[in-house]
Protein backbone atom coordinates (compact mmCIF):
# COMPACT_ATOMS: atom_id res chain seq x y z
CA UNK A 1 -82.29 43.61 -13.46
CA UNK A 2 -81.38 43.72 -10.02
CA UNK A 3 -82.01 46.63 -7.47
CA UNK A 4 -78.82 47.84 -5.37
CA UNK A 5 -79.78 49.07 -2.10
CA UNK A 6 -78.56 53.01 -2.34
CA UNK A 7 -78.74 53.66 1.19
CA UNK A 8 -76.59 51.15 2.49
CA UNK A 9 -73.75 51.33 -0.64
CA UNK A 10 -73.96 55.10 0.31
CA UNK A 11 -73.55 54.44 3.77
CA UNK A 12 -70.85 52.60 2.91
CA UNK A 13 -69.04 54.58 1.34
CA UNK A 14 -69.53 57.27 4.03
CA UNK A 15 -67.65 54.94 6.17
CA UNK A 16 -64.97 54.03 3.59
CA UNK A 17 -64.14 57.53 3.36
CA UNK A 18 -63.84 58.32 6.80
CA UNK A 19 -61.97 55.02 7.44
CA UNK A 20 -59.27 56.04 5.20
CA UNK A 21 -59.77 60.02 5.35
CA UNK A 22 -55.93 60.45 6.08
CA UNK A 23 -54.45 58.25 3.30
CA UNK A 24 -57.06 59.70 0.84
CA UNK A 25 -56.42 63.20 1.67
CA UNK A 26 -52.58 62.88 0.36
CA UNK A 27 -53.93 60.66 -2.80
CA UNK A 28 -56.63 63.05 -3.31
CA UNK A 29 -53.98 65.94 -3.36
CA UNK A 30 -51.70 64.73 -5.44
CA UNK A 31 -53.48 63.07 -8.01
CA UNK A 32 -56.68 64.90 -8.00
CA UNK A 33 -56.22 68.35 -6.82
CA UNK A 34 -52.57 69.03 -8.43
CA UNK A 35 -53.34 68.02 -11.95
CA UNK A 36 -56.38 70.24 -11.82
CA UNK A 37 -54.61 73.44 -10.57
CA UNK A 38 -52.11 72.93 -12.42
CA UNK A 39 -54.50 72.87 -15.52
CA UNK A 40 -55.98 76.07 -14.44
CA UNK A 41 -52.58 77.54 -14.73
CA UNK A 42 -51.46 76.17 -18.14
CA UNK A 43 -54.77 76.37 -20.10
CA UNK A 44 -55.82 79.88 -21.30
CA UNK A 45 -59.05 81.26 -20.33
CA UNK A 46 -61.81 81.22 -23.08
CA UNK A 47 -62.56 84.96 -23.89
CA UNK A 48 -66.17 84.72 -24.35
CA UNK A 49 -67.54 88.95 -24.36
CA UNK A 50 -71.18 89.81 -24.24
CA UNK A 51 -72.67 90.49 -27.61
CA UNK A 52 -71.09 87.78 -29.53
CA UNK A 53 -72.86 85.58 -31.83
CA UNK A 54 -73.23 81.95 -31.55
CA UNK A 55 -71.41 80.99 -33.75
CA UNK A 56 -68.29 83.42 -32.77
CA UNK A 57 -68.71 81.99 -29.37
CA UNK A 58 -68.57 78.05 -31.15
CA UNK A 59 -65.09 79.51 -32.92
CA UNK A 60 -63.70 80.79 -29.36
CA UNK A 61 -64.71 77.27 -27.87
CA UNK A 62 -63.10 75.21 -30.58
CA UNK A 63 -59.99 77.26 -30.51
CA UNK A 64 -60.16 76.86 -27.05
CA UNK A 65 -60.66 72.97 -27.35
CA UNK A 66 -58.19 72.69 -29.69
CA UNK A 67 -55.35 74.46 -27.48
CA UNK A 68 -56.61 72.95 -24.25
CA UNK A 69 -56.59 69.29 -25.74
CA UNK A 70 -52.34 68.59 -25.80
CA UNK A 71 -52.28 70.05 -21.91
CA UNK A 72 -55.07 68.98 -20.42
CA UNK A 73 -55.36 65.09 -21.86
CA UNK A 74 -51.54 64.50 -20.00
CA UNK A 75 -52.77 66.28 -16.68
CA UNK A 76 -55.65 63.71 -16.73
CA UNK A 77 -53.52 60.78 -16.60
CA UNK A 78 -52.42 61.10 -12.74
CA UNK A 79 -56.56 61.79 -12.42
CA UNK A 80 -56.38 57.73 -13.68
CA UNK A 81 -53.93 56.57 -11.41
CA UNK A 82 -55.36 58.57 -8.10
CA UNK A 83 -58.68 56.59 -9.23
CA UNK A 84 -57.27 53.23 -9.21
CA UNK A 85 -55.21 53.94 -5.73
CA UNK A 86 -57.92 54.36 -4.27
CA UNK A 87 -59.98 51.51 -5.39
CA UNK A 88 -56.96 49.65 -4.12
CA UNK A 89 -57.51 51.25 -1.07
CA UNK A 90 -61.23 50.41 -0.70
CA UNK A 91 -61.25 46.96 -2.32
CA UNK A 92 -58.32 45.26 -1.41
CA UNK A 93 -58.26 42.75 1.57
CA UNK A 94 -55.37 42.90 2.51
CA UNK A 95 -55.73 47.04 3.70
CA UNK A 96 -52.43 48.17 1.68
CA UNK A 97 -50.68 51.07 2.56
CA UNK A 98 -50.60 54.03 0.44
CA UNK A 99 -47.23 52.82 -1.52
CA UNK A 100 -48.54 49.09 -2.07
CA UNK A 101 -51.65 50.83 -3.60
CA UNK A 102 -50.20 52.97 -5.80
CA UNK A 103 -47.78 50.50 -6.62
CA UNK A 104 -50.69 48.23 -7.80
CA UNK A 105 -52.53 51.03 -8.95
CA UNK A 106 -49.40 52.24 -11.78
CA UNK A 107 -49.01 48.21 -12.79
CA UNK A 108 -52.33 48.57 -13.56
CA UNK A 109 -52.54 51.92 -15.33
CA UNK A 110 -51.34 50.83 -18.91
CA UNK A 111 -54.19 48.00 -19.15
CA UNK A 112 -56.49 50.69 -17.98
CA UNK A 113 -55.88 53.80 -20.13
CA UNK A 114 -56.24 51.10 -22.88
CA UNK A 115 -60.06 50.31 -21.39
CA UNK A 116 -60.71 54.09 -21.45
CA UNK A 117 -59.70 54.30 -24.76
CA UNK A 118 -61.40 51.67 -25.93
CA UNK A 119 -64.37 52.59 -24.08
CA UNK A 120 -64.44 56.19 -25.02
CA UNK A 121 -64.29 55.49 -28.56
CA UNK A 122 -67.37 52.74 -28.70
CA UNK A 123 -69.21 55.34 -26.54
CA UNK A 124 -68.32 58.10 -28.97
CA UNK A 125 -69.62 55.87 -32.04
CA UNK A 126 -72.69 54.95 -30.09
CA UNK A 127 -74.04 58.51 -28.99
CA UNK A 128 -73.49 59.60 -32.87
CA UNK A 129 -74.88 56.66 -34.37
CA UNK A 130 -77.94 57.23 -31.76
CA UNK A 131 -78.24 60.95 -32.16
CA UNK A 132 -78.33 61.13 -36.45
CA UNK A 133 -80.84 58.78 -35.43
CA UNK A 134 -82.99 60.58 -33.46
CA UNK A 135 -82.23 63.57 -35.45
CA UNK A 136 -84.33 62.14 -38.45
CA UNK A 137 -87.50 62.13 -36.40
CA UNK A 138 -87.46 64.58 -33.74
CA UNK A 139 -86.05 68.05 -32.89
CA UNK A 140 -82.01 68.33 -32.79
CA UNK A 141 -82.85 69.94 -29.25
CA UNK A 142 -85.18 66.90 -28.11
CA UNK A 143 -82.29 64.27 -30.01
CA UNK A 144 -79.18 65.60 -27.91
CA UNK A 145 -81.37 65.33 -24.65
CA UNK A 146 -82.90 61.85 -25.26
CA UNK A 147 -79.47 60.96 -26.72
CA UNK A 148 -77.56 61.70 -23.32
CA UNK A 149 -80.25 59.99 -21.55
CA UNK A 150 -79.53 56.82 -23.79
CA UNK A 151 -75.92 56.99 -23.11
CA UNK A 152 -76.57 56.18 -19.10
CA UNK A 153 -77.45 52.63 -20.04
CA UNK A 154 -73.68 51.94 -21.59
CA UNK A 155 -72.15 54.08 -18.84
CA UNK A 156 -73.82 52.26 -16.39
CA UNK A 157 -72.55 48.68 -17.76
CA UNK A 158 -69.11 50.51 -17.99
CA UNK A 159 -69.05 51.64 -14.44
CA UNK A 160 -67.50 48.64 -12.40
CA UNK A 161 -64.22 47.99 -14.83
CA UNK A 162 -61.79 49.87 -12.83
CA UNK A 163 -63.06 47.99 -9.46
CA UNK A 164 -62.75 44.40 -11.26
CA UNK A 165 -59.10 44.90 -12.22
CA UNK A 166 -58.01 46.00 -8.98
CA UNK A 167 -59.94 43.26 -7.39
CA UNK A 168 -58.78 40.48 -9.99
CA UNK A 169 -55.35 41.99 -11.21
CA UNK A 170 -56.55 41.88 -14.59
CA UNK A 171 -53.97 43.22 -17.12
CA UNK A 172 -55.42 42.20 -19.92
CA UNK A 173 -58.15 45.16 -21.24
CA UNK A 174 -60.22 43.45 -23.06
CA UNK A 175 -60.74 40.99 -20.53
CA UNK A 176 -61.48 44.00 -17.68
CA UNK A 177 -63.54 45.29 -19.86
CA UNK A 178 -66.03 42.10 -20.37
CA UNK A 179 -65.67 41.35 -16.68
CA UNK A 180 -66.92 44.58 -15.69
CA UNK A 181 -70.17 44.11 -18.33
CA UNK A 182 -70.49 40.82 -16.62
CA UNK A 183 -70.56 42.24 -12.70
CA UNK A 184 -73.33 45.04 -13.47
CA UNK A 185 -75.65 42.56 -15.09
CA UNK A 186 -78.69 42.19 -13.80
CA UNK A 187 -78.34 45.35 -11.85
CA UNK A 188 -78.30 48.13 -13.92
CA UNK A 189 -81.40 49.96 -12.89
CA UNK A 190 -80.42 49.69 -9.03
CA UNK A 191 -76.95 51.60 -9.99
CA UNK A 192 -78.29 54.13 -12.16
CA UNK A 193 -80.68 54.72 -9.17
CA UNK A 194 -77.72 54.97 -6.86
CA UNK A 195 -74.90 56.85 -9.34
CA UNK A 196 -77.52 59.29 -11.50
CA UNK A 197 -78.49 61.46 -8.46
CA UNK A 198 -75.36 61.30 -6.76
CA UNK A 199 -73.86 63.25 -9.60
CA UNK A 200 -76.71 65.54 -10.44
CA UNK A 201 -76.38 66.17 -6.86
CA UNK A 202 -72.99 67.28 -7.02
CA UNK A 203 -73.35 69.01 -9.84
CA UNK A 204 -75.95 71.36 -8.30
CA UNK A 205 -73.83 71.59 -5.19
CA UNK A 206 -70.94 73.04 -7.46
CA UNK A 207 -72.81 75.19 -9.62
CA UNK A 208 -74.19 77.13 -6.24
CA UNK A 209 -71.47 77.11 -4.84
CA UNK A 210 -69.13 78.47 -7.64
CA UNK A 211 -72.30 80.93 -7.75
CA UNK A 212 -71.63 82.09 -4.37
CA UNK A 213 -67.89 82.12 -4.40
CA UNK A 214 -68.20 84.25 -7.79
CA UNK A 215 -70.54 86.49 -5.62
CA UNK A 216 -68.00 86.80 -2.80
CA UNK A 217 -65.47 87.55 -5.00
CA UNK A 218 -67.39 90.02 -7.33
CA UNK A 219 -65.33 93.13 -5.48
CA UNK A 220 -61.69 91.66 -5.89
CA UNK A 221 -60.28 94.39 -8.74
CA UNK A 222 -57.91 92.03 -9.82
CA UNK A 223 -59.51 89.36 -12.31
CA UNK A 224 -55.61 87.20 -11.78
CA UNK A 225 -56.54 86.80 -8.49
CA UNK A 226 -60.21 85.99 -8.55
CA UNK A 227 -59.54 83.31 -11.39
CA UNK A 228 -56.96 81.51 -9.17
CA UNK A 229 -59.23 81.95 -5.86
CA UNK A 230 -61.90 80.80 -7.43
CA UNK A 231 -59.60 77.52 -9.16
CA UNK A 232 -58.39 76.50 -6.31
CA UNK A 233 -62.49 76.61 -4.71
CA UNK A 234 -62.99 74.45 -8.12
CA UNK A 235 -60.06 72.11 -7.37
CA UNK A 236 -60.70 71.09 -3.74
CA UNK A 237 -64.65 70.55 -4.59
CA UNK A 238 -63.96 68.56 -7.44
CA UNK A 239 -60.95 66.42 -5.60
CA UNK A 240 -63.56 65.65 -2.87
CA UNK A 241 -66.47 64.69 -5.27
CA UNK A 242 -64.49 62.42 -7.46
CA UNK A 243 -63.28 60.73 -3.80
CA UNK A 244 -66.30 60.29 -2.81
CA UNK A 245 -67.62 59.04 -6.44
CA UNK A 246 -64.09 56.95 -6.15
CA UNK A 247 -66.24 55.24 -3.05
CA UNK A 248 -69.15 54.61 -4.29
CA UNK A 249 -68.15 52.77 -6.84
CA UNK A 250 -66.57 50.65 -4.65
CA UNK A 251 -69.32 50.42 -1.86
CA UNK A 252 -71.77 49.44 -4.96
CA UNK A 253 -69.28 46.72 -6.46
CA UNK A 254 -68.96 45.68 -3.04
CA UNK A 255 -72.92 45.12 -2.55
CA UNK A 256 -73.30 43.31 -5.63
CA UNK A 257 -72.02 39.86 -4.52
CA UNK A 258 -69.36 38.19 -3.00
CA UNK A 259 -65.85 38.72 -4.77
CA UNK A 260 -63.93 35.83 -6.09
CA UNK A 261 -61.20 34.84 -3.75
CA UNK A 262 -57.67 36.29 -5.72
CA UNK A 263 -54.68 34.72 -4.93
CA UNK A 264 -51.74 36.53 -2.54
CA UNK A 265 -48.74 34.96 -2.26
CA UNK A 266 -48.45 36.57 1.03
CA UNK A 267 -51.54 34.91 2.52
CA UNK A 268 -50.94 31.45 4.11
CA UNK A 269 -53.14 29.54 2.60
């Protein structure tokens, strides 16, 4: 397995982002940031109270869950599309405009919803099949952990899909799907050594700083107010950490070897 030099794909990426800071600021908004606020204002709100039990807390969830699910799986389609745009964006030679990108980015769409189906539901299999395992000879505490920690290998492998169908126009799922196993071959420790702390990293970021904001906002009487302040916090930190995950993805497929020439009917030769 193959190392991936984090500094330089992050630098990378740095740069990609500030390259295209203007064109990803309007995809960012309306793909990322919309959908999410938009969530916030059609979901309900949990009501978890002190005292309860676990498992009343487990019923409020899965009610919760279960309400949440036919809202917030359609506001998580654009989330798909805002993704590929701005692979497009990153990846493709021929520096598209916004409208060419998205353009490529919805042709692509149905092929790639199929992928995270597909994907989602081996992944799903896998983690249970690994966990009742696990469950047999350790802890169910110690299973879920090492089970999670399992799960990075197949994410990993997963990871570079959406760059290889922008890149090679794939349509076909099944084919994206093998093709992106095929690219992070070889280098799987190197990207979990670049993705893994980028994300704990942001995690910890938003955890403080929803910490802080909750903090700041402790004194606002009315709770309308500070749930919508504190959303729309949520919405712009989360936009700008799934661009800037959006870019390392790319910067990474980027580093792992030349891409195969695609063919543009624009291009002379």
């Amino acid at each position: 397995m193959g190392i991936l030099d984090s500094s330089a794909a992050w630098h990378s990426a740095r740069r990609m982002v500030w390259a295209n800071r203007d064109m990803l600021l309007a995809i960012a908004g309306v793909f990322f940031l919309l959908p999410m606020l938009g969530a916030a204002l059609a979901l309900p709100v949990p009501q978890i109270t002190q005292g309860m039990s676990q498992q009343q807390m487990a019923d409020v969830l899965t009610r919760f869950y279960t309400v949440s699910a036919p809202i917030a799986l359609p506001l998580s389609l654009p989330m798909l599309v805002g993704y590929l745009t701005i692979l497009a964006v990153f990846l493709d030679r021929d520096r598209p405009t916004v409208g060419t990108a998205l353009m490529l980015a919805l042709r692509l769409f149905p092929s790639y919803l199929v992928t995270q189906l597909v994907c989602a539901l081996a992944l799903s299999v896998l983690w249970v099949v690994a966990l009742g395992g696990l469950m047999v000879i350790v802890p169910q505490a110690i299973a879920v952990v090492i089970s999670l920690l399992v799960m990075i290998y197949p994410l990993i492998r997963l990871m570079l899909i959406g760059p290889e169908m922008v890149t090679q126009r794939l349509l076909n799922p099944f084919r994206a799907i093998a093709a992106g196993i095929a690219r992070s071959r070889r280098h799987v420790i190197g990207m979990a050594l670049y993705f893994v702390p980028a994300v704990a990293l942001f995690v910890v970021v938003y955890g403080l700083l929803m910490i802080v904001i909750g903090a700041a906002l402790a004194n606002v009487n009315q709770p309308e107010v500070q749930r919508m302040v504190s959303q729309v916090i949520a919405g712009i930190v989360v936009a700008t950490g799934y661009t800037y995950f959006t870019a390392i993805v790319a910067s990474a497929y980027q580093q792992l070897g030349p891409r195969p020439q695609v063919f543009n009917p624009s291009s002379p030769s």
